[in-house]
C-alpha atoms as a PDB file:
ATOM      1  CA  UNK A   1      11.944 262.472 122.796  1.00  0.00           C
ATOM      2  CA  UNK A   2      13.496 264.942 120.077  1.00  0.00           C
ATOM      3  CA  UNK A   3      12.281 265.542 116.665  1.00  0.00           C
ATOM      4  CA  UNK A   4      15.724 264.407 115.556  1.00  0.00           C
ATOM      5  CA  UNK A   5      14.896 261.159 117.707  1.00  0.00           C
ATOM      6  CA  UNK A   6      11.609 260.477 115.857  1.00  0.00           C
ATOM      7  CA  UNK A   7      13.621 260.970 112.299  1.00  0.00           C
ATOM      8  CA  UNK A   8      16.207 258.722 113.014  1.00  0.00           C
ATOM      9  CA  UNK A   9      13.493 255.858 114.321  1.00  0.00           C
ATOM     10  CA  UNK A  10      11.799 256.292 111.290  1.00  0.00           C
ATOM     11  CA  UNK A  11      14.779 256.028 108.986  1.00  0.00           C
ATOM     12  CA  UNK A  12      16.020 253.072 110.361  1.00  0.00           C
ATOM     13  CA  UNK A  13      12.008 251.330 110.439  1.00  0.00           C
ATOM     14  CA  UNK A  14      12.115 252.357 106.355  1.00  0.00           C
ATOM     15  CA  UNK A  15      16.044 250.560 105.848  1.00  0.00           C
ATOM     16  CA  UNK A  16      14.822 247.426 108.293  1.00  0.00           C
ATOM     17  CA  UNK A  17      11.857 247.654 105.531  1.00  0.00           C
ATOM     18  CA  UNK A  18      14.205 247.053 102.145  1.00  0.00           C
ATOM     19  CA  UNK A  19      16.168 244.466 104.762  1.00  0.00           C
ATOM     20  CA  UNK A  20      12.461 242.682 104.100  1.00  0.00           C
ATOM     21  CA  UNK A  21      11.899 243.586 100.976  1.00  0.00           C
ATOM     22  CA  UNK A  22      15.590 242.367  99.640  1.00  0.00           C
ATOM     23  CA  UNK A  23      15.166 239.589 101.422  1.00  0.00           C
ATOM     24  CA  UNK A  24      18.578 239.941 103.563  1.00  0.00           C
ATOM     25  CA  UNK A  25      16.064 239.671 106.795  1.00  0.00           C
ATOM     26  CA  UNK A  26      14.035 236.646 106.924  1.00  0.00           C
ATOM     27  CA  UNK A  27      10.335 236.642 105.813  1.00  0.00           C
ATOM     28  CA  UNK A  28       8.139 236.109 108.795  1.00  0.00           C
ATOM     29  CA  UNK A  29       5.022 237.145 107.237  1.00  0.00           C
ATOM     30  CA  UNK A  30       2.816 235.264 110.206  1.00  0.00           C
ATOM     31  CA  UNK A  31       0.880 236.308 111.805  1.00  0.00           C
ATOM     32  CA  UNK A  32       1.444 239.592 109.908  1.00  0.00           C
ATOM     33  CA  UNK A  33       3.520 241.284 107.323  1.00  0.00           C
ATOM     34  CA  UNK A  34       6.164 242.742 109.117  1.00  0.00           C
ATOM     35  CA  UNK A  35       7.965 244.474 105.993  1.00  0.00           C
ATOM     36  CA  UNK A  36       4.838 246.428 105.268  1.00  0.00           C
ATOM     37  CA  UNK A  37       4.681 247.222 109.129  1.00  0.00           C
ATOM     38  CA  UNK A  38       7.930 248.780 109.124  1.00  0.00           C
ATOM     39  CA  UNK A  39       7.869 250.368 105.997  1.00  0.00           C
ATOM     40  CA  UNK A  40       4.195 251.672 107.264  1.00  0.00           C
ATOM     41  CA  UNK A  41       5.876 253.214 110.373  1.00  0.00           C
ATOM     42  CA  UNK A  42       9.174 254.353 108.857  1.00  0.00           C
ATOM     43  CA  UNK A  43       7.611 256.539 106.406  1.00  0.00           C
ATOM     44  CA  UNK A  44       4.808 258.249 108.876  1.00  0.00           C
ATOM     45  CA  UNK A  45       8.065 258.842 111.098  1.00  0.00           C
ATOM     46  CA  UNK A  46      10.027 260.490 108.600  1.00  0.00           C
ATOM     47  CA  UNK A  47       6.967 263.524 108.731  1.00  0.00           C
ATOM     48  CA  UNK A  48       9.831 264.446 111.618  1.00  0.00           C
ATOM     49  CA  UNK A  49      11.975 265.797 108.588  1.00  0.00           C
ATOM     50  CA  UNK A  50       9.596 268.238 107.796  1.00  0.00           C
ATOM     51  CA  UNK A  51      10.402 270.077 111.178  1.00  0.00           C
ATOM     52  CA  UNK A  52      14.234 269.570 111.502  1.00  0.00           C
ATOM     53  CA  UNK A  53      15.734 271.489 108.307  1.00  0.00           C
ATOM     54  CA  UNK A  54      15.615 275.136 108.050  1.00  0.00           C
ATOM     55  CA  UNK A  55      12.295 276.696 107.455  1.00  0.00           C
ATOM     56  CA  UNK A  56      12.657 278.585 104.154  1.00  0.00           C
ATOM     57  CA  UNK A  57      10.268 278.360 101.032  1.00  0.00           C
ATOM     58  CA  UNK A  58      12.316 274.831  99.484  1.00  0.00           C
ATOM     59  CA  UNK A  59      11.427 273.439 102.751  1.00  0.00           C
ATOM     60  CA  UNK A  60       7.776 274.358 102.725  1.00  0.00           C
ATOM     61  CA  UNK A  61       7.179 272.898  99.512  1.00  0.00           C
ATOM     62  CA  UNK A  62       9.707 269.949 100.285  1.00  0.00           C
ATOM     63  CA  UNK A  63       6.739 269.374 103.125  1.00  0.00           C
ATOM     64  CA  UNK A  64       4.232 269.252 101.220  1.00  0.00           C
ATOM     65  CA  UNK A  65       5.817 266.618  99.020  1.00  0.00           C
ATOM     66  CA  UNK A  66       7.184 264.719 102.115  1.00  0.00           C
ATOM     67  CA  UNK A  67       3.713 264.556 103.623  1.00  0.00           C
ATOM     68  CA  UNK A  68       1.827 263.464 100.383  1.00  0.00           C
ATOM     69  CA  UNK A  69       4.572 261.425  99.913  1.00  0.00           C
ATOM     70  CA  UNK A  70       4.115 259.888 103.507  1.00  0.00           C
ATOM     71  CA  UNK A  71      -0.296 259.699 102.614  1.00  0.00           C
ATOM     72  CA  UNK A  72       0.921 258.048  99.680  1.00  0.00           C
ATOM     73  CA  UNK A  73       2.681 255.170 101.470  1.00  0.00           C
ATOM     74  CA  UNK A  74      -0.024 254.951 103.900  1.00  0.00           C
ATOM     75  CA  UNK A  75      -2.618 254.043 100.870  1.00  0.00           C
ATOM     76  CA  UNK A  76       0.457 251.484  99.487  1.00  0.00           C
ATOM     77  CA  UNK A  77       1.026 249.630 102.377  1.00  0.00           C
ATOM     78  CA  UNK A  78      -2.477 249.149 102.355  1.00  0.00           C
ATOM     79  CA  UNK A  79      -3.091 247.899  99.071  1.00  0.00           C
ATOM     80  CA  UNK A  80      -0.057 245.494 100.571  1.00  0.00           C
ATOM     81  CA  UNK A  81      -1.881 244.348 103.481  1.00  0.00           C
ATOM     82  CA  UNK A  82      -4.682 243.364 101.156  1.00  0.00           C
ATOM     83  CA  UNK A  83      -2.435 241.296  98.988  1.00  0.00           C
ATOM     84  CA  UNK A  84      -0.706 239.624 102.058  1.00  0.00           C
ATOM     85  CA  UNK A  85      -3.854 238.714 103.342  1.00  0.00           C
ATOM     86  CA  UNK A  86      -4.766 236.805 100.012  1.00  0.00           C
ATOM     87  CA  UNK A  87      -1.695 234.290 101.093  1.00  0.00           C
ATOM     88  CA  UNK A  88      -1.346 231.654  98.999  1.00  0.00           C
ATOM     89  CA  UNK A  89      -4.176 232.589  96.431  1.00  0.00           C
ATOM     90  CA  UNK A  90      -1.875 234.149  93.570  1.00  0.00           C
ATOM     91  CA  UNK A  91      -5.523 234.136  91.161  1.00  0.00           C
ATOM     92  CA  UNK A  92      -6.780 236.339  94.263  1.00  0.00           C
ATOM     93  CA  UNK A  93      -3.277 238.685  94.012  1.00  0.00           C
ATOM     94  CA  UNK A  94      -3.664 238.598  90.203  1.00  0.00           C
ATOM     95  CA  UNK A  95      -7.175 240.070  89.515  1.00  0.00           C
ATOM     96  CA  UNK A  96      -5.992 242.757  92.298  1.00  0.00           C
ATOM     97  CA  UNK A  97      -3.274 243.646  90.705  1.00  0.00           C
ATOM     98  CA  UNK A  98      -4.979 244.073  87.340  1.00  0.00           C
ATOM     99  CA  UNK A  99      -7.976 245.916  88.864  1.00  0.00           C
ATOM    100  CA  UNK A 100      -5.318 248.069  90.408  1.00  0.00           C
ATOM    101  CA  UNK A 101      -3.411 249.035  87.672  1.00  0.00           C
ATOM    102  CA  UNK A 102      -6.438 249.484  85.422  1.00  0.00           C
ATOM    103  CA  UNK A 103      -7.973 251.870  87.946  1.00  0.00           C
ATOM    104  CA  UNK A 104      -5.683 254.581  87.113  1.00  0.00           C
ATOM    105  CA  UNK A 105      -7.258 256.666  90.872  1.00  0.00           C
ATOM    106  CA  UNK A 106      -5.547 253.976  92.861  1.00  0.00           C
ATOM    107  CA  UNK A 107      -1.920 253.042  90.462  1.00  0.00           C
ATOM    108  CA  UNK A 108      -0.972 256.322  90.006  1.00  0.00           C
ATOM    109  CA  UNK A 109      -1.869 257.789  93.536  1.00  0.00           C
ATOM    110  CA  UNK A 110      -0.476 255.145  95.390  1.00  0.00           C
ATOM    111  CA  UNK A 111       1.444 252.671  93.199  1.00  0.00           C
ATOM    112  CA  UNK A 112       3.674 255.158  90.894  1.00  0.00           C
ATOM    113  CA  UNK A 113       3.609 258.596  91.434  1.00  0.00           C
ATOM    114  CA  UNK A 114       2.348 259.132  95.442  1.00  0.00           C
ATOM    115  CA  UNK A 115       4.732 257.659  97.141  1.00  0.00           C
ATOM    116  CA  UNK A 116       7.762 258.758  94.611  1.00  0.00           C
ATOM    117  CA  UNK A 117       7.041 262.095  96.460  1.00  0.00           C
ATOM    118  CA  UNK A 118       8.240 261.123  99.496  1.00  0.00           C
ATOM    119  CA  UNK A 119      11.461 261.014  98.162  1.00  0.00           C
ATOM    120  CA  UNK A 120      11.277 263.509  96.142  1.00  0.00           C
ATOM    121  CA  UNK A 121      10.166 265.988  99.285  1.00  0.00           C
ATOM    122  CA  UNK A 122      12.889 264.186 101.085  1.00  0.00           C
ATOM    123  CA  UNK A 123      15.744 264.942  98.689  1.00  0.00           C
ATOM    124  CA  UNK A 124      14.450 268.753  98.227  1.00  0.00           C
ATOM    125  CA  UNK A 125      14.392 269.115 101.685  1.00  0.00           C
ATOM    126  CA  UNK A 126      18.369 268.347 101.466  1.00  0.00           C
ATOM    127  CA  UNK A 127      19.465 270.992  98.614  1.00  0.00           C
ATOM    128  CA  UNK A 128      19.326 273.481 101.299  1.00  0.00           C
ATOM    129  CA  UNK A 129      23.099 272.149 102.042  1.00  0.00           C
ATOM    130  CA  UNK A 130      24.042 271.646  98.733  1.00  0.00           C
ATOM    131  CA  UNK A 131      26.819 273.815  98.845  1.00  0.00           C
ATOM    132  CA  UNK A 132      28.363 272.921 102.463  1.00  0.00           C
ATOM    133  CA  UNK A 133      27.050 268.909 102.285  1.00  0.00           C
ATOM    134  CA  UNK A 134      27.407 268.086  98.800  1.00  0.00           C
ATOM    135  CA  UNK A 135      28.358 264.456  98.812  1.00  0.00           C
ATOM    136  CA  UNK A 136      25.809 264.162 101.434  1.00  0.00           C
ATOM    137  CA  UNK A 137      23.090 265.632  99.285  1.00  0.00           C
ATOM    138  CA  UNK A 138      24.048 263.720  96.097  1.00  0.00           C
ATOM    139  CA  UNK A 139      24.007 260.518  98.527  1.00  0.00           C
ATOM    140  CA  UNK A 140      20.152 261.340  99.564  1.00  0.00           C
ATOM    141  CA  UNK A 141      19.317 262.344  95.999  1.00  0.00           C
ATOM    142  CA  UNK A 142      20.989 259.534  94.185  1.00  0.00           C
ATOM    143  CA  UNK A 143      19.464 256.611  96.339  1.00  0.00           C
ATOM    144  CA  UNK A 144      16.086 258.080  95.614  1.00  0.00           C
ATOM    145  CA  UNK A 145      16.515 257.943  92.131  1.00  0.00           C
ATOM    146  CA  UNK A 146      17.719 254.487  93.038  1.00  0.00           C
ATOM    147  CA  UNK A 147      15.290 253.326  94.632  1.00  0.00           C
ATOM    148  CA  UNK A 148      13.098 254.269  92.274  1.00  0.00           C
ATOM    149  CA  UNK A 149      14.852 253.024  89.362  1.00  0.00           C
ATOM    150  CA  UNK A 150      15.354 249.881  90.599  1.00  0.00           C
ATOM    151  CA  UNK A 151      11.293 249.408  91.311  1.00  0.00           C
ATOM    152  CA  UNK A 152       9.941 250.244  88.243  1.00  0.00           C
ATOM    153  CA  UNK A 153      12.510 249.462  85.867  1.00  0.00           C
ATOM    154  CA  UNK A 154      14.809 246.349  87.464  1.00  0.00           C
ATOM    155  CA  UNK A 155      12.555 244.950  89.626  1.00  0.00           C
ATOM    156  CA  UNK A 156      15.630 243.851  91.601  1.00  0.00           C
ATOM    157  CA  UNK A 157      15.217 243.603  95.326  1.00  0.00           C
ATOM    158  CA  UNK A 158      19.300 244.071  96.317  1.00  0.00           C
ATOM    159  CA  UNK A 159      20.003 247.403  94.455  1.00  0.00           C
ATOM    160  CA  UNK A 160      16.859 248.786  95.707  1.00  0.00           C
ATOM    161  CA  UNK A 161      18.018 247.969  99.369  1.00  0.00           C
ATOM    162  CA  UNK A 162      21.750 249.822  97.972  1.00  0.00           C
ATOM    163  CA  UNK A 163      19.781 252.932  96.883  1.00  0.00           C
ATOM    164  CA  UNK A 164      17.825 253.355 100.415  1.00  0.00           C
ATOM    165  CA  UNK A 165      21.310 252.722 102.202  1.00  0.00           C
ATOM    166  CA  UNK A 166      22.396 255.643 100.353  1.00  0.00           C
ATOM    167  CA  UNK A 167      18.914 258.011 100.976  1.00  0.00           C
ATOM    168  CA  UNK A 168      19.272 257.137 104.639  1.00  0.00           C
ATOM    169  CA  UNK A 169      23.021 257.381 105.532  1.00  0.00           C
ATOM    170  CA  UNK A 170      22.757 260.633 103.834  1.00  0.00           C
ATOM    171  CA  UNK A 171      19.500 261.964 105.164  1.00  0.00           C
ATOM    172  CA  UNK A 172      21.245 260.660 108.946  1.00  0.00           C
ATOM    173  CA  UNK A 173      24.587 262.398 108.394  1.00  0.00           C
ATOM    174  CA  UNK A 174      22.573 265.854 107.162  1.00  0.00           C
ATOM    175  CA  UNK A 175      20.836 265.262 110.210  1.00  0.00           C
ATOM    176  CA  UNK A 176      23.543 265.239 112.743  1.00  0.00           C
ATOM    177  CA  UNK A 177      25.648 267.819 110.560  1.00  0.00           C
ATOM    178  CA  UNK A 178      27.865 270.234 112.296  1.00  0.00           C
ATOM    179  CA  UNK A 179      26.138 273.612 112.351  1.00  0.00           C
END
């Protein structure tokens, strides 16, 4: 299997993620949390990236982010896992949550900032065709900000799913671009 191969898996494992996450795709959270799974799997797979652009100094830092972006998720999805496994105990879930975000080693590592870099290493990784694949870059680089937008500040499930349509067609076009 290609590099290319393992970049497009993970892609579409990270959009069959915000299927989950939107709620589009049924729930079957038994016997285990399948969102998390694929999100989990999509964004170890999308390491790939790091060795499909052109190697240049953007895309050695643009690695760096996409890989602490990807340890980032890794440490998320587990603090998921954790909270699925509480099931129906929302007290459980709540004094989590608050230990979490008053324990600023584990929010800002792997709640807000960490896995924000994946995205951010993602879209940097892009401006290398800026000039020849604008729309294409603006696509990658808008859903990001997108996605992250609609996280932290809407909290809205639908237009967070929109935003990693955009990130992913993009970053799947760039990837198959003409050369």
């Amino acid at each position: 299997m290609k590099t290319k191969h393992f970049c497009v898996i993970g892609l579409l494992f990270f959009f069959i993620s915000y299927l989950f996450f939107a709620n589009i795709l049924p729930s079957f959270n038994e016997p285990i949390d399948f969102a998390h799974w694929f999100n989990l799997i999509g964004a170890c797979l999308l390491l790939s990236f790091n060795y499909v652009f052109p190697k240049n100094k953007l895309n050695s830092f643009a690695s760096i982010l996409t890989t602490l972006g990807v340890i980032a998720h890794i440490g998320l999805c587990t603090i998921d896992f954790i909270m699925w496994s509480f099931e129906d105990n929302d007290n459980a879930k709540a004094e989590l949550s608050y230990h979490i975000r008053n324990t600023p080693s584990l929010f800002y590592p792997f709640i807000v900032i960490g896995p924000s870099l994946l995205f951010m290493g993602l879209s940097m990784h892009t401006l290398n065709f800026i000039k020849s694949y604008f729309i294409l870059v603006l696509m990658v680089v808008l859903g990001s900000v997108a996605i992250g937008f609609s996280f932290f500040v809407l909290k809205d499930g639908i237009y967070m799913l929109l935003g990693c349509l955009f990130f992913v067609l993009g970053l799947g076009l760039l990837l198959y671009r003409k050369k």
